[in-house]
N, C-alpha and C. Protein backbone atom coordinates (compact mmCIF):
# COMPACT_ATOMS: atom_id res chain seq x y z
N UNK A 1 -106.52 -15.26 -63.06
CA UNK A 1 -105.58 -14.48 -63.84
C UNK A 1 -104.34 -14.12 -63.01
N UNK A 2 -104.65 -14.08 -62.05
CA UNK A 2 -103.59 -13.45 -60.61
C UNK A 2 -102.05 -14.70 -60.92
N UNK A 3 -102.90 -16.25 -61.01
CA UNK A 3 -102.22 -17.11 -61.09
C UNK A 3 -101.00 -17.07 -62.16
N UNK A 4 -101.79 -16.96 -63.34
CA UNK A 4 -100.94 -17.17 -64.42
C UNK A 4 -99.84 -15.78 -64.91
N UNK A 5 -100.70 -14.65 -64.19
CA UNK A 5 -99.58 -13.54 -64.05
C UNK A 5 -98.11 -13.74 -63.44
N UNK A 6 -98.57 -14.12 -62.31
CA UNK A 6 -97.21 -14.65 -61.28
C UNK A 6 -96.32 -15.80 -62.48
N UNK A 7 -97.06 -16.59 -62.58
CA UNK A 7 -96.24 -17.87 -63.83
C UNK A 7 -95.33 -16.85 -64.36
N UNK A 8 -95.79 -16.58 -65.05
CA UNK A 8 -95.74 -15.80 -66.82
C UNK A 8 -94.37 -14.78 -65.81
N UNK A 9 -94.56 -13.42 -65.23
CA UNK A 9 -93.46 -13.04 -64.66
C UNK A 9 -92.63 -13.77 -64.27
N UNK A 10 -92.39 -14.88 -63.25
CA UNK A 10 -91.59 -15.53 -62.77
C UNK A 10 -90.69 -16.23 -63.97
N UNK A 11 -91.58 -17.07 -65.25
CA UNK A 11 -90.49 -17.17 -66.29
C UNK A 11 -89.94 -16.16 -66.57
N UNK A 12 -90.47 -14.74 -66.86
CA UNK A 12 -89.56 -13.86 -67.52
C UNK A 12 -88.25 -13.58 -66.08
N UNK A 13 -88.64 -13.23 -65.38
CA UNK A 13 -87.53 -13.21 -64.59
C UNK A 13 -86.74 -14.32 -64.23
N UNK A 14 -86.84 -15.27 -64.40
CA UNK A 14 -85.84 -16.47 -64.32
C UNK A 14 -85.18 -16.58 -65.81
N UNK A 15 -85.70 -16.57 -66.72
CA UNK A 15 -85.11 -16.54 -68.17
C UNK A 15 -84.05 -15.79 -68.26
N UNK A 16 -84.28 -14.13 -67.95
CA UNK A 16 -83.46 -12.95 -67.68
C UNK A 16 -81.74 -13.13 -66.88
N UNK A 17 -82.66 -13.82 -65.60
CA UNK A 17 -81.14 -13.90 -64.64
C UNK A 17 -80.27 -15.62 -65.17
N UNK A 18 -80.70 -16.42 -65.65
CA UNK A 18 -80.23 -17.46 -66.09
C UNK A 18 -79.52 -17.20 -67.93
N UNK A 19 -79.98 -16.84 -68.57
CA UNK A 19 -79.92 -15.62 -69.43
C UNK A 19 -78.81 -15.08 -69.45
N UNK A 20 -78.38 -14.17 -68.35
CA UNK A 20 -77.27 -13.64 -67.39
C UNK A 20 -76.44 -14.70 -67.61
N UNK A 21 -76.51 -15.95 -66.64
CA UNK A 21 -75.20 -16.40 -66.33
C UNK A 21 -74.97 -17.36 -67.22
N UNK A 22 -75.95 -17.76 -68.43
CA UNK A 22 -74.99 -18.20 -69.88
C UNK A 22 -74.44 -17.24 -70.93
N UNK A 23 -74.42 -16.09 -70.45
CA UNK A 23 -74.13 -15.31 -71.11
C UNK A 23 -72.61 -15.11 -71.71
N UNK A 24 -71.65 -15.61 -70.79
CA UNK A 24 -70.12 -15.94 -71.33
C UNK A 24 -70.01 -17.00 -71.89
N UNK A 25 -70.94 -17.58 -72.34
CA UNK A 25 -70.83 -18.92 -73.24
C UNK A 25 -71.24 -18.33 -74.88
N UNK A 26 -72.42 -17.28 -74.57
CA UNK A 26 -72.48 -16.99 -75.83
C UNK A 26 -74.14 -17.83 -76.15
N UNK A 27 -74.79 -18.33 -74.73
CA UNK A 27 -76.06 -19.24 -74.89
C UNK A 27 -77.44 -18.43 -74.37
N UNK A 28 -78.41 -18.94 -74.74
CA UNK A 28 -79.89 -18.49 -74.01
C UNK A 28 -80.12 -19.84 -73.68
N UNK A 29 -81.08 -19.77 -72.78
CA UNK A 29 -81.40 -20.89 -71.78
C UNK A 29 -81.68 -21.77 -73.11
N UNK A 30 -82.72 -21.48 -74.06
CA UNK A 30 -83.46 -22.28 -75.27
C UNK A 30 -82.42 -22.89 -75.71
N UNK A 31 -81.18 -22.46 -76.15
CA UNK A 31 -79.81 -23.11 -76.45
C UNK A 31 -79.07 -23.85 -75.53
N UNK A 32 -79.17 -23.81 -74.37
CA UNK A 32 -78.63 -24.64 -73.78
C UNK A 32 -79.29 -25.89 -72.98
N UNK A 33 -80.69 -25.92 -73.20
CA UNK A 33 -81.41 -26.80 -73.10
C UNK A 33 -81.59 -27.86 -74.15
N UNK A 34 -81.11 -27.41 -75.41
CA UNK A 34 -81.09 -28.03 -76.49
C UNK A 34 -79.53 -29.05 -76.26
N UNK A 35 -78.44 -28.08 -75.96
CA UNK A 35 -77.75 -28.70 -75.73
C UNK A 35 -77.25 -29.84 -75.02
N UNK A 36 -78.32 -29.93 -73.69
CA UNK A 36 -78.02 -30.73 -72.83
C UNK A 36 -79.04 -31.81 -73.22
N UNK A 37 -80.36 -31.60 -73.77
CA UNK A 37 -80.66 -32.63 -74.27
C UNK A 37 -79.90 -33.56 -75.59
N UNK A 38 -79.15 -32.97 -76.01
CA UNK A 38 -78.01 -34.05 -76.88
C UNK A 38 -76.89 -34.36 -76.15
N UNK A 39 -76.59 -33.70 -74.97
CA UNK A 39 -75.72 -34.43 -74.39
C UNK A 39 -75.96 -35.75 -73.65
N UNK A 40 -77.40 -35.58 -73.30
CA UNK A 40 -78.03 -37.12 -72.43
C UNK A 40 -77.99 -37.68 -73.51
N UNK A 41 -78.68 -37.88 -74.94
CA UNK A 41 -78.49 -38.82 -75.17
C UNK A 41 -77.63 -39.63 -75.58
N UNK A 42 -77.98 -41.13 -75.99
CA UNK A 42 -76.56 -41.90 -76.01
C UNK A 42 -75.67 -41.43 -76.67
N UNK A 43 -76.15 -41.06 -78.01
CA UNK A 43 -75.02 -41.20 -79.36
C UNK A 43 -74.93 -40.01 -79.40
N UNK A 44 -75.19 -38.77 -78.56
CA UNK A 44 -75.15 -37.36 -78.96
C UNK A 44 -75.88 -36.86 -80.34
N UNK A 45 -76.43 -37.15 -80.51
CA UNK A 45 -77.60 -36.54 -81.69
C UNK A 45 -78.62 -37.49 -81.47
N UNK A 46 -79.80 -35.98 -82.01
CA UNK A 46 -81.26 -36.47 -82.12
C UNK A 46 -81.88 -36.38 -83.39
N UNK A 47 -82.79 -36.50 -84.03
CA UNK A 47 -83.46 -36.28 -85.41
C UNK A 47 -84.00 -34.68 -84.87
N UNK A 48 -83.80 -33.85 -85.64
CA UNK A 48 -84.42 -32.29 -85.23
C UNK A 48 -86.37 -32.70 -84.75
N UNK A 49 -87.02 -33.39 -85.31
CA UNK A 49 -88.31 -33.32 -85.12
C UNK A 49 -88.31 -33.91 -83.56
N UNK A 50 -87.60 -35.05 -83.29
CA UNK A 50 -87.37 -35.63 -81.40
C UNK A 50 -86.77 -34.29 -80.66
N UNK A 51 -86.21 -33.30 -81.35
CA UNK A 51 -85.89 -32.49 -80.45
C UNK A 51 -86.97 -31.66 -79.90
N UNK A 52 -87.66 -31.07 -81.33
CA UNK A 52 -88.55 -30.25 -80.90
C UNK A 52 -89.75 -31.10 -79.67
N UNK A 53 -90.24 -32.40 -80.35
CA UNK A 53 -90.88 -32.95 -79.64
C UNK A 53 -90.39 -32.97 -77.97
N UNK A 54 -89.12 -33.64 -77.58
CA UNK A 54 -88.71 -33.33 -76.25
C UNK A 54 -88.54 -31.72 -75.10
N UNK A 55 -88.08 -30.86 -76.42
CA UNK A 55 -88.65 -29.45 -75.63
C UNK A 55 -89.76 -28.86 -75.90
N UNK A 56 -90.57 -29.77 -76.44
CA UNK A 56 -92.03 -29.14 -76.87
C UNK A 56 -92.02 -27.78 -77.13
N UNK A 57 -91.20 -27.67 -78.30
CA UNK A 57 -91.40 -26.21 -78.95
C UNK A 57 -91.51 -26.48 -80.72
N UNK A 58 -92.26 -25.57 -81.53
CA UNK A 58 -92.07 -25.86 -82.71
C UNK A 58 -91.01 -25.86 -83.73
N UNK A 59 -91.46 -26.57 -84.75
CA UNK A 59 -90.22 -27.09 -85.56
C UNK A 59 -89.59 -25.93 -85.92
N UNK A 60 -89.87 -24.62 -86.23
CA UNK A 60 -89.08 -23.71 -86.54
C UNK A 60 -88.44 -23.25 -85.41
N UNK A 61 -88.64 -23.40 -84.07
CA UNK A 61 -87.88 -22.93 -83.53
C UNK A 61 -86.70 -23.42 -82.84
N UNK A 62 -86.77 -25.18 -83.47
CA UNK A 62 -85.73 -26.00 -83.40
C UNK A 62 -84.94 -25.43 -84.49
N UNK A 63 -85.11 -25.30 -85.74
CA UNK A 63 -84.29 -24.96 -86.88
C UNK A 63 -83.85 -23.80 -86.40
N UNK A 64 -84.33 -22.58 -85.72
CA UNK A 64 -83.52 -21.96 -85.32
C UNK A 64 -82.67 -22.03 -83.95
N UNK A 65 -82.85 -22.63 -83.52
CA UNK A 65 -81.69 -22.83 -81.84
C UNK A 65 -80.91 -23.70 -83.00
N UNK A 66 -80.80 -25.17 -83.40
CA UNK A 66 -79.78 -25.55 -83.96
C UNK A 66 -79.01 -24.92 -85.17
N UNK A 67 -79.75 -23.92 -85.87
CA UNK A 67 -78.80 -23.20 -86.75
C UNK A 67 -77.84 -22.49 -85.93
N UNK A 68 -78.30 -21.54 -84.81
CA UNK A 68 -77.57 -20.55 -84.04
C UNK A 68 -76.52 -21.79 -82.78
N UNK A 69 -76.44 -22.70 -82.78
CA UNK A 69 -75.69 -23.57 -82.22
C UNK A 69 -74.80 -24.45 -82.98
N UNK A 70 -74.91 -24.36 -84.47
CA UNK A 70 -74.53 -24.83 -85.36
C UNK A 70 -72.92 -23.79 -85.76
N UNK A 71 -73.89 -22.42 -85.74
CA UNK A 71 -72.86 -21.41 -86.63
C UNK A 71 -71.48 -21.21 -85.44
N UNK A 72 -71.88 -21.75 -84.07
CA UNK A 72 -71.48 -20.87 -82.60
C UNK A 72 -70.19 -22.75 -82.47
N UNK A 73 -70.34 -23.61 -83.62
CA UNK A 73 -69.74 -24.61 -83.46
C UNK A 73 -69.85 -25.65 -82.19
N UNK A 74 -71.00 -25.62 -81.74
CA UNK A 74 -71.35 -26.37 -80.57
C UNK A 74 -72.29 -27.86 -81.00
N UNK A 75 -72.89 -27.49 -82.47
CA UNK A 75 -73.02 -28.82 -82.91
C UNK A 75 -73.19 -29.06 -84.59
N UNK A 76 -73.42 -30.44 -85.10
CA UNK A 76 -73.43 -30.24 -86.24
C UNK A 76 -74.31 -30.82 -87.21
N UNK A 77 -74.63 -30.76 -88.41
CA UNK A 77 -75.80 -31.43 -88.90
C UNK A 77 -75.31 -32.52 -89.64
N UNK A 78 -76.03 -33.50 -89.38
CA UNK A 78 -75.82 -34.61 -90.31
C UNK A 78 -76.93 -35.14 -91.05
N UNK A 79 -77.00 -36.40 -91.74
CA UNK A 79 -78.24 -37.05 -92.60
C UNK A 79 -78.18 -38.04 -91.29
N UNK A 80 -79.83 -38.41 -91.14
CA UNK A 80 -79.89 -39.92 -90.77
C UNK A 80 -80.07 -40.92 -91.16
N UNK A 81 -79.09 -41.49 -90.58
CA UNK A 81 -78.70 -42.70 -91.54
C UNK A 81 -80.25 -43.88 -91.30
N UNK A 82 -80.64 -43.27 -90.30
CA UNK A 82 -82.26 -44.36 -90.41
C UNK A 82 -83.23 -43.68 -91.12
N UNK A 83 -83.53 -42.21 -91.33
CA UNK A 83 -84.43 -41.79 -92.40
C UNK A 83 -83.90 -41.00 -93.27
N UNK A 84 -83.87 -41.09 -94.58
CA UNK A 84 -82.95 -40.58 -95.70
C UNK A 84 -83.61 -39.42 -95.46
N UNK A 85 -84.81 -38.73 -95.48
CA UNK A 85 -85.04 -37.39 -95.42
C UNK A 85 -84.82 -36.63 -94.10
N UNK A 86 -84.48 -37.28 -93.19
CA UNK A 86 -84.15 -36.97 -91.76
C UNK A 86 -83.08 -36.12 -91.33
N UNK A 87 -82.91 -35.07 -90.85
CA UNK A 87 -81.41 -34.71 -89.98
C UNK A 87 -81.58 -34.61 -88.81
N UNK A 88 -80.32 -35.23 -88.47
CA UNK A 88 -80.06 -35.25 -86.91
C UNK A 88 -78.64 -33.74 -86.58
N UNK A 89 -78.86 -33.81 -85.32
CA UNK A 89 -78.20 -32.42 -84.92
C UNK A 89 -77.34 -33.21 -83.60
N UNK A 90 -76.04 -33.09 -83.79
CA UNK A 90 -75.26 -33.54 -83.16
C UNK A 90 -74.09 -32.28 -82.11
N UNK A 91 -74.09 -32.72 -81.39
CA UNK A 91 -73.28 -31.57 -80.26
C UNK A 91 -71.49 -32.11 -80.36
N UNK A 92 -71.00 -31.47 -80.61
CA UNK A 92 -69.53 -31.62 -80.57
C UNK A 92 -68.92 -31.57 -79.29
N UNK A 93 -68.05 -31.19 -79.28
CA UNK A 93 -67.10 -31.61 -78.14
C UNK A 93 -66.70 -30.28 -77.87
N UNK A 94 -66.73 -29.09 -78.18
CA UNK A 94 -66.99 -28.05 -77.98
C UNK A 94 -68.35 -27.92 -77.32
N UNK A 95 -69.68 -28.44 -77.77
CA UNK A 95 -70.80 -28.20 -77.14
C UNK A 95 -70.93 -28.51 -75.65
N UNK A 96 -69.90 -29.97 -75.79
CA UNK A 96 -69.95 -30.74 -74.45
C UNK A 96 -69.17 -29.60 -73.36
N UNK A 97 -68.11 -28.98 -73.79
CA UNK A 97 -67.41 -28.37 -72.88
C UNK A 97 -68.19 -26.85 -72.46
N UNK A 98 -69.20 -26.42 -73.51
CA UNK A 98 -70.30 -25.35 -72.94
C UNK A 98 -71.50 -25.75 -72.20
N UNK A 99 -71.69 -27.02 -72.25
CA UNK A 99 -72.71 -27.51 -71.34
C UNK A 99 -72.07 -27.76 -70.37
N UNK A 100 -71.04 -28.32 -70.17
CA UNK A 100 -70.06 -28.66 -68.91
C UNK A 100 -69.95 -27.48 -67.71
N UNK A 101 -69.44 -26.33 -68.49
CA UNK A 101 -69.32 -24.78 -68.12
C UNK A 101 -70.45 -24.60 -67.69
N UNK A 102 -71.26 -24.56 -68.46
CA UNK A 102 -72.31 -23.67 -68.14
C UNK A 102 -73.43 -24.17 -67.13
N UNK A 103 -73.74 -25.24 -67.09
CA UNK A 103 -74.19 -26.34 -65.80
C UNK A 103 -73.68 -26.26 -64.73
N UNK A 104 -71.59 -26.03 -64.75
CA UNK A 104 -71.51 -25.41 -63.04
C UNK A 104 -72.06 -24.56 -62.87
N UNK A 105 -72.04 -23.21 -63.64
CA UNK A 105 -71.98 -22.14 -63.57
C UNK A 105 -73.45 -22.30 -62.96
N UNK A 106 -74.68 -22.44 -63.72
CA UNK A 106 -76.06 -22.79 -63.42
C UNK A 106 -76.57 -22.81 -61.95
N UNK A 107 -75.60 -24.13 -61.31
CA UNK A 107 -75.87 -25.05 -60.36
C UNK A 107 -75.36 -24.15 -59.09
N UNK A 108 -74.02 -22.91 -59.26
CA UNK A 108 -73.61 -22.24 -58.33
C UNK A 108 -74.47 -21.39 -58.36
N UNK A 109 -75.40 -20.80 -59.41
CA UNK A 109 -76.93 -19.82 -58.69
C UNK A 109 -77.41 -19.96 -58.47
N UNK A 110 -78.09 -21.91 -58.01
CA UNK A 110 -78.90 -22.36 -58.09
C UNK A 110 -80.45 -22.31 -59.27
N UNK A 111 -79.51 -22.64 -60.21
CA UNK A 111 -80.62 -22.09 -61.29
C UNK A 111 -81.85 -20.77 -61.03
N UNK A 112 -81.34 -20.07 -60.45
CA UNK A 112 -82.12 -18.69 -60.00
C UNK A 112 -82.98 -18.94 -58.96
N UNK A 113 -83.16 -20.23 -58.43
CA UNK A 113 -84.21 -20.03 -57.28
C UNK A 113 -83.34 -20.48 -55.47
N UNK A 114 -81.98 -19.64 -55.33
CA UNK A 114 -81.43 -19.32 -54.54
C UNK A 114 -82.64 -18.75 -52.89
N UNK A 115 -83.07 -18.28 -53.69
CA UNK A 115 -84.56 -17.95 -52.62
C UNK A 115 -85.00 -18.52 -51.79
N UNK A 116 -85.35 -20.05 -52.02
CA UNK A 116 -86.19 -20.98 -51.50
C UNK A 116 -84.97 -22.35 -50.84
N UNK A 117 -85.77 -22.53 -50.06
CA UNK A 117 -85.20 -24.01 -49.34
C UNK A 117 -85.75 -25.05 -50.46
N UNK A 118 -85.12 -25.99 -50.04
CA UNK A 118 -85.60 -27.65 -50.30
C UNK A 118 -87.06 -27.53 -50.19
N UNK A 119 -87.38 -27.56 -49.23
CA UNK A 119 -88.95 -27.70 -49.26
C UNK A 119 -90.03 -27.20 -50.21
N UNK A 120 -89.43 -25.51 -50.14
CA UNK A 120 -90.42 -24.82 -50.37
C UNK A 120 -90.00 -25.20 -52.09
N UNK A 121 -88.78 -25.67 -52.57
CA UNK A 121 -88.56 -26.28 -54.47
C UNK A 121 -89.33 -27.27 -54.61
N UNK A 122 -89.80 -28.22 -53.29
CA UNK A 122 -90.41 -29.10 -53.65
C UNK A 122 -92.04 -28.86 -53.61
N UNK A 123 -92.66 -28.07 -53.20
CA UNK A 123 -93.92 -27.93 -53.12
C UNK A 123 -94.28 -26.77 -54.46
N UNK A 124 -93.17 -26.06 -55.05
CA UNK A 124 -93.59 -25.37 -56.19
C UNK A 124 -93.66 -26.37 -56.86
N UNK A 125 -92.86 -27.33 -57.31
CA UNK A 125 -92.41 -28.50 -58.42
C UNK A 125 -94.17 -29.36 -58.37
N UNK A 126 -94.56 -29.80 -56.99
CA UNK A 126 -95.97 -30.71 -56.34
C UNK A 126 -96.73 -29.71 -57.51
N UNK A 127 -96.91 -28.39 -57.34
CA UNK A 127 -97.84 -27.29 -57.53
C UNK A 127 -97.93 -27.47 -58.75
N UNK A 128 -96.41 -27.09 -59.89
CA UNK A 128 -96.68 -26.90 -61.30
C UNK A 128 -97.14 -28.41 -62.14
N UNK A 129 -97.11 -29.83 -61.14
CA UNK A 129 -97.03 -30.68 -61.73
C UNK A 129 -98.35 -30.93 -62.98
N UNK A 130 -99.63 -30.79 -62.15
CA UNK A 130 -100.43 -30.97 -63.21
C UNK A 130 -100.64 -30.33 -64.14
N UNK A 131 -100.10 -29.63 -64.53
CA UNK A 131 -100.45 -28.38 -65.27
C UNK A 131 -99.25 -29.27 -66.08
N UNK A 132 -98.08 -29.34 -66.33
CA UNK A 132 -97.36 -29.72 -66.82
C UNK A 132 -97.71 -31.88 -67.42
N UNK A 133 -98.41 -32.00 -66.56
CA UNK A 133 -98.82 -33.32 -66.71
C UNK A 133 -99.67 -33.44 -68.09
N UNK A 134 -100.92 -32.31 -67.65
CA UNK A 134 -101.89 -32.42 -68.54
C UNK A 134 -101.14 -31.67 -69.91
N UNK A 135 -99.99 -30.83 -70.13
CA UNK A 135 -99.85 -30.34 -71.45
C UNK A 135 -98.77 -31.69 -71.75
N UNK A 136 -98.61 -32.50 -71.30
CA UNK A 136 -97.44 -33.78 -72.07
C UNK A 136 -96.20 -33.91 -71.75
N UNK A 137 -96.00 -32.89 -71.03
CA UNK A 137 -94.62 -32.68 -70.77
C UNK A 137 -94.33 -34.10 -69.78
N UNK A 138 -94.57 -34.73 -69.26
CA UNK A 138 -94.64 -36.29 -68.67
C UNK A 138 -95.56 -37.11 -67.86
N UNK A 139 -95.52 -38.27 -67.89
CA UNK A 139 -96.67 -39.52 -67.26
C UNK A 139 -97.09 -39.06 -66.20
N UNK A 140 -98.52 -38.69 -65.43
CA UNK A 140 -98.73 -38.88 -64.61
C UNK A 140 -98.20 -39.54 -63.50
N UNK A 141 -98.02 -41.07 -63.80
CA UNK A 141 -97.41 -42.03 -63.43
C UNK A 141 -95.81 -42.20 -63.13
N UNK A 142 -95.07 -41.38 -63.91
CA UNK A 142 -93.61 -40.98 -63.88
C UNK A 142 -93.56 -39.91 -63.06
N UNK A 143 -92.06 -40.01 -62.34
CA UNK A 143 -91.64 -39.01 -61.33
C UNK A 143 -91.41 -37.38 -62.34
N UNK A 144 -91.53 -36.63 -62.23
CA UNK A 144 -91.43 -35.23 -62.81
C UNK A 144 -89.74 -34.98 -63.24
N UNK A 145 -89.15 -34.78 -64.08
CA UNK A 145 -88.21 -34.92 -64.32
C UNK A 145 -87.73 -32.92 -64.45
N UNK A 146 -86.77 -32.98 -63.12
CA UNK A 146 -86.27 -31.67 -62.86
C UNK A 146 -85.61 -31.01 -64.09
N UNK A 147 -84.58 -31.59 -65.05
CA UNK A 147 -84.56 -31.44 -66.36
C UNK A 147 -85.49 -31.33 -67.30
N UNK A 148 -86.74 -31.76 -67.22
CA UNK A 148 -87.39 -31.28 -68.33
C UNK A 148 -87.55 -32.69 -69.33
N UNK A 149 -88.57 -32.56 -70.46
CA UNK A 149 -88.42 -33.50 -71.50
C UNK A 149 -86.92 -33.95 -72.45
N UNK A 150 -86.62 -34.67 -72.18
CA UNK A 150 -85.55 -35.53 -73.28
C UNK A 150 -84.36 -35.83 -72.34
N UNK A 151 -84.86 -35.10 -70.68
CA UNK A 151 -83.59 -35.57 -69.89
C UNK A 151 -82.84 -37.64 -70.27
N UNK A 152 -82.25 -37.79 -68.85
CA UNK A 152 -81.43 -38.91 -69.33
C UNK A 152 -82.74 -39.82 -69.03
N UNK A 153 -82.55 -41.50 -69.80
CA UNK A 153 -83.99 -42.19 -69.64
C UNK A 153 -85.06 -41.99 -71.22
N UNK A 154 -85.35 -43.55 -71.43
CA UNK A 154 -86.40 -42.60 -72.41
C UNK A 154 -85.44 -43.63 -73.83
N UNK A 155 -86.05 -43.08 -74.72
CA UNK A 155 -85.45 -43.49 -75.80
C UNK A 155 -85.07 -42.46 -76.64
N UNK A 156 -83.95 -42.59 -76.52
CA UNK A 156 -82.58 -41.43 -76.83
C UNK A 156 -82.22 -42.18 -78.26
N UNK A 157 -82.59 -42.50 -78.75
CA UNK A 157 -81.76 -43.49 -80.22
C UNK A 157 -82.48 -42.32 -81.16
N UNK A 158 -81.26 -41.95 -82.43
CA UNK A 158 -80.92 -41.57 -83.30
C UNK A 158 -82.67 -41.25 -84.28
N UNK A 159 -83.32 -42.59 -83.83
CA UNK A 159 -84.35 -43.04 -84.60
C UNK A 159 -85.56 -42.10 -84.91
């Protein structure tokens, strides 16, 4: 229990201070993770169900990050043109320039773990891997992707 306490705090306190510094954008991390996963891919939009699937969160809580990213003009809804009952959620060029922003901004706090050396990022990352392996989040066999599910790689098509 000791374990998953530490987890569980450490997200809330990283959420909080990252949280913080999208905060002049007008984003929460959940929103701007969304965002940057439509910015990797090719055509800039995904079908909402590939989204949720890539941040492994549920479908309602895709409908809500893309509504609240929708109204904030950072992206927009369309039909897909490969499944008539389908929408895809597309990031504008406004979105691109808040992911742009907000990724320096990110990268100058070191995404909150300013704390630690090289090393010691790489032996937490070794640590959380299986745990993250076994819930899907990626291949055993594949390198751990510091971005998260839907980074760049992968099949990014509309489809």
């Amino acid at each position: 229990m000791a374990a998953v306490t530490a987890i569980m705090r450490v997200q809330q306190i990283l959420l909080a201070e990252l949280d913080g510094v999208l905060r002049p954008y007008d984003l929460t991390f959940a929103r701007y993770e969304a965002l940057v996963l439509l910015s990797f891919s090719r055509a800039g939009a995904l079908p909402m169900r590939l989204i949720g699937q890539r941040l492994m969160v549920h479908p309602t809580s895709v409908t809500n990050t893309i509504d609240r990213l929708e109204q904030q003009g950072l992206v927009v809804r369309r039909p897909n043109p490969r499944d008539g009952r389908g929408t895809l959620a597309e990031i504008t060029g406004a979105g691109r320039a808040a992911v742009a922003g907000a990724t320096a901004d990110l990268m100058a706090a070191d995404f909150g773990m300013s704390g630690y050396d090289p090393g010691e990022l790489e032996s937490i990352s070794a640590i959380l891997r299986g745990l993250r392996v076994a819930a899907g989040d990626f291949a055993d066999d594949e390198p751990a992707d510091p971005a998260g599910p839907g980074a760049p790689g992968g099949d990014e098509s509309p489809a």
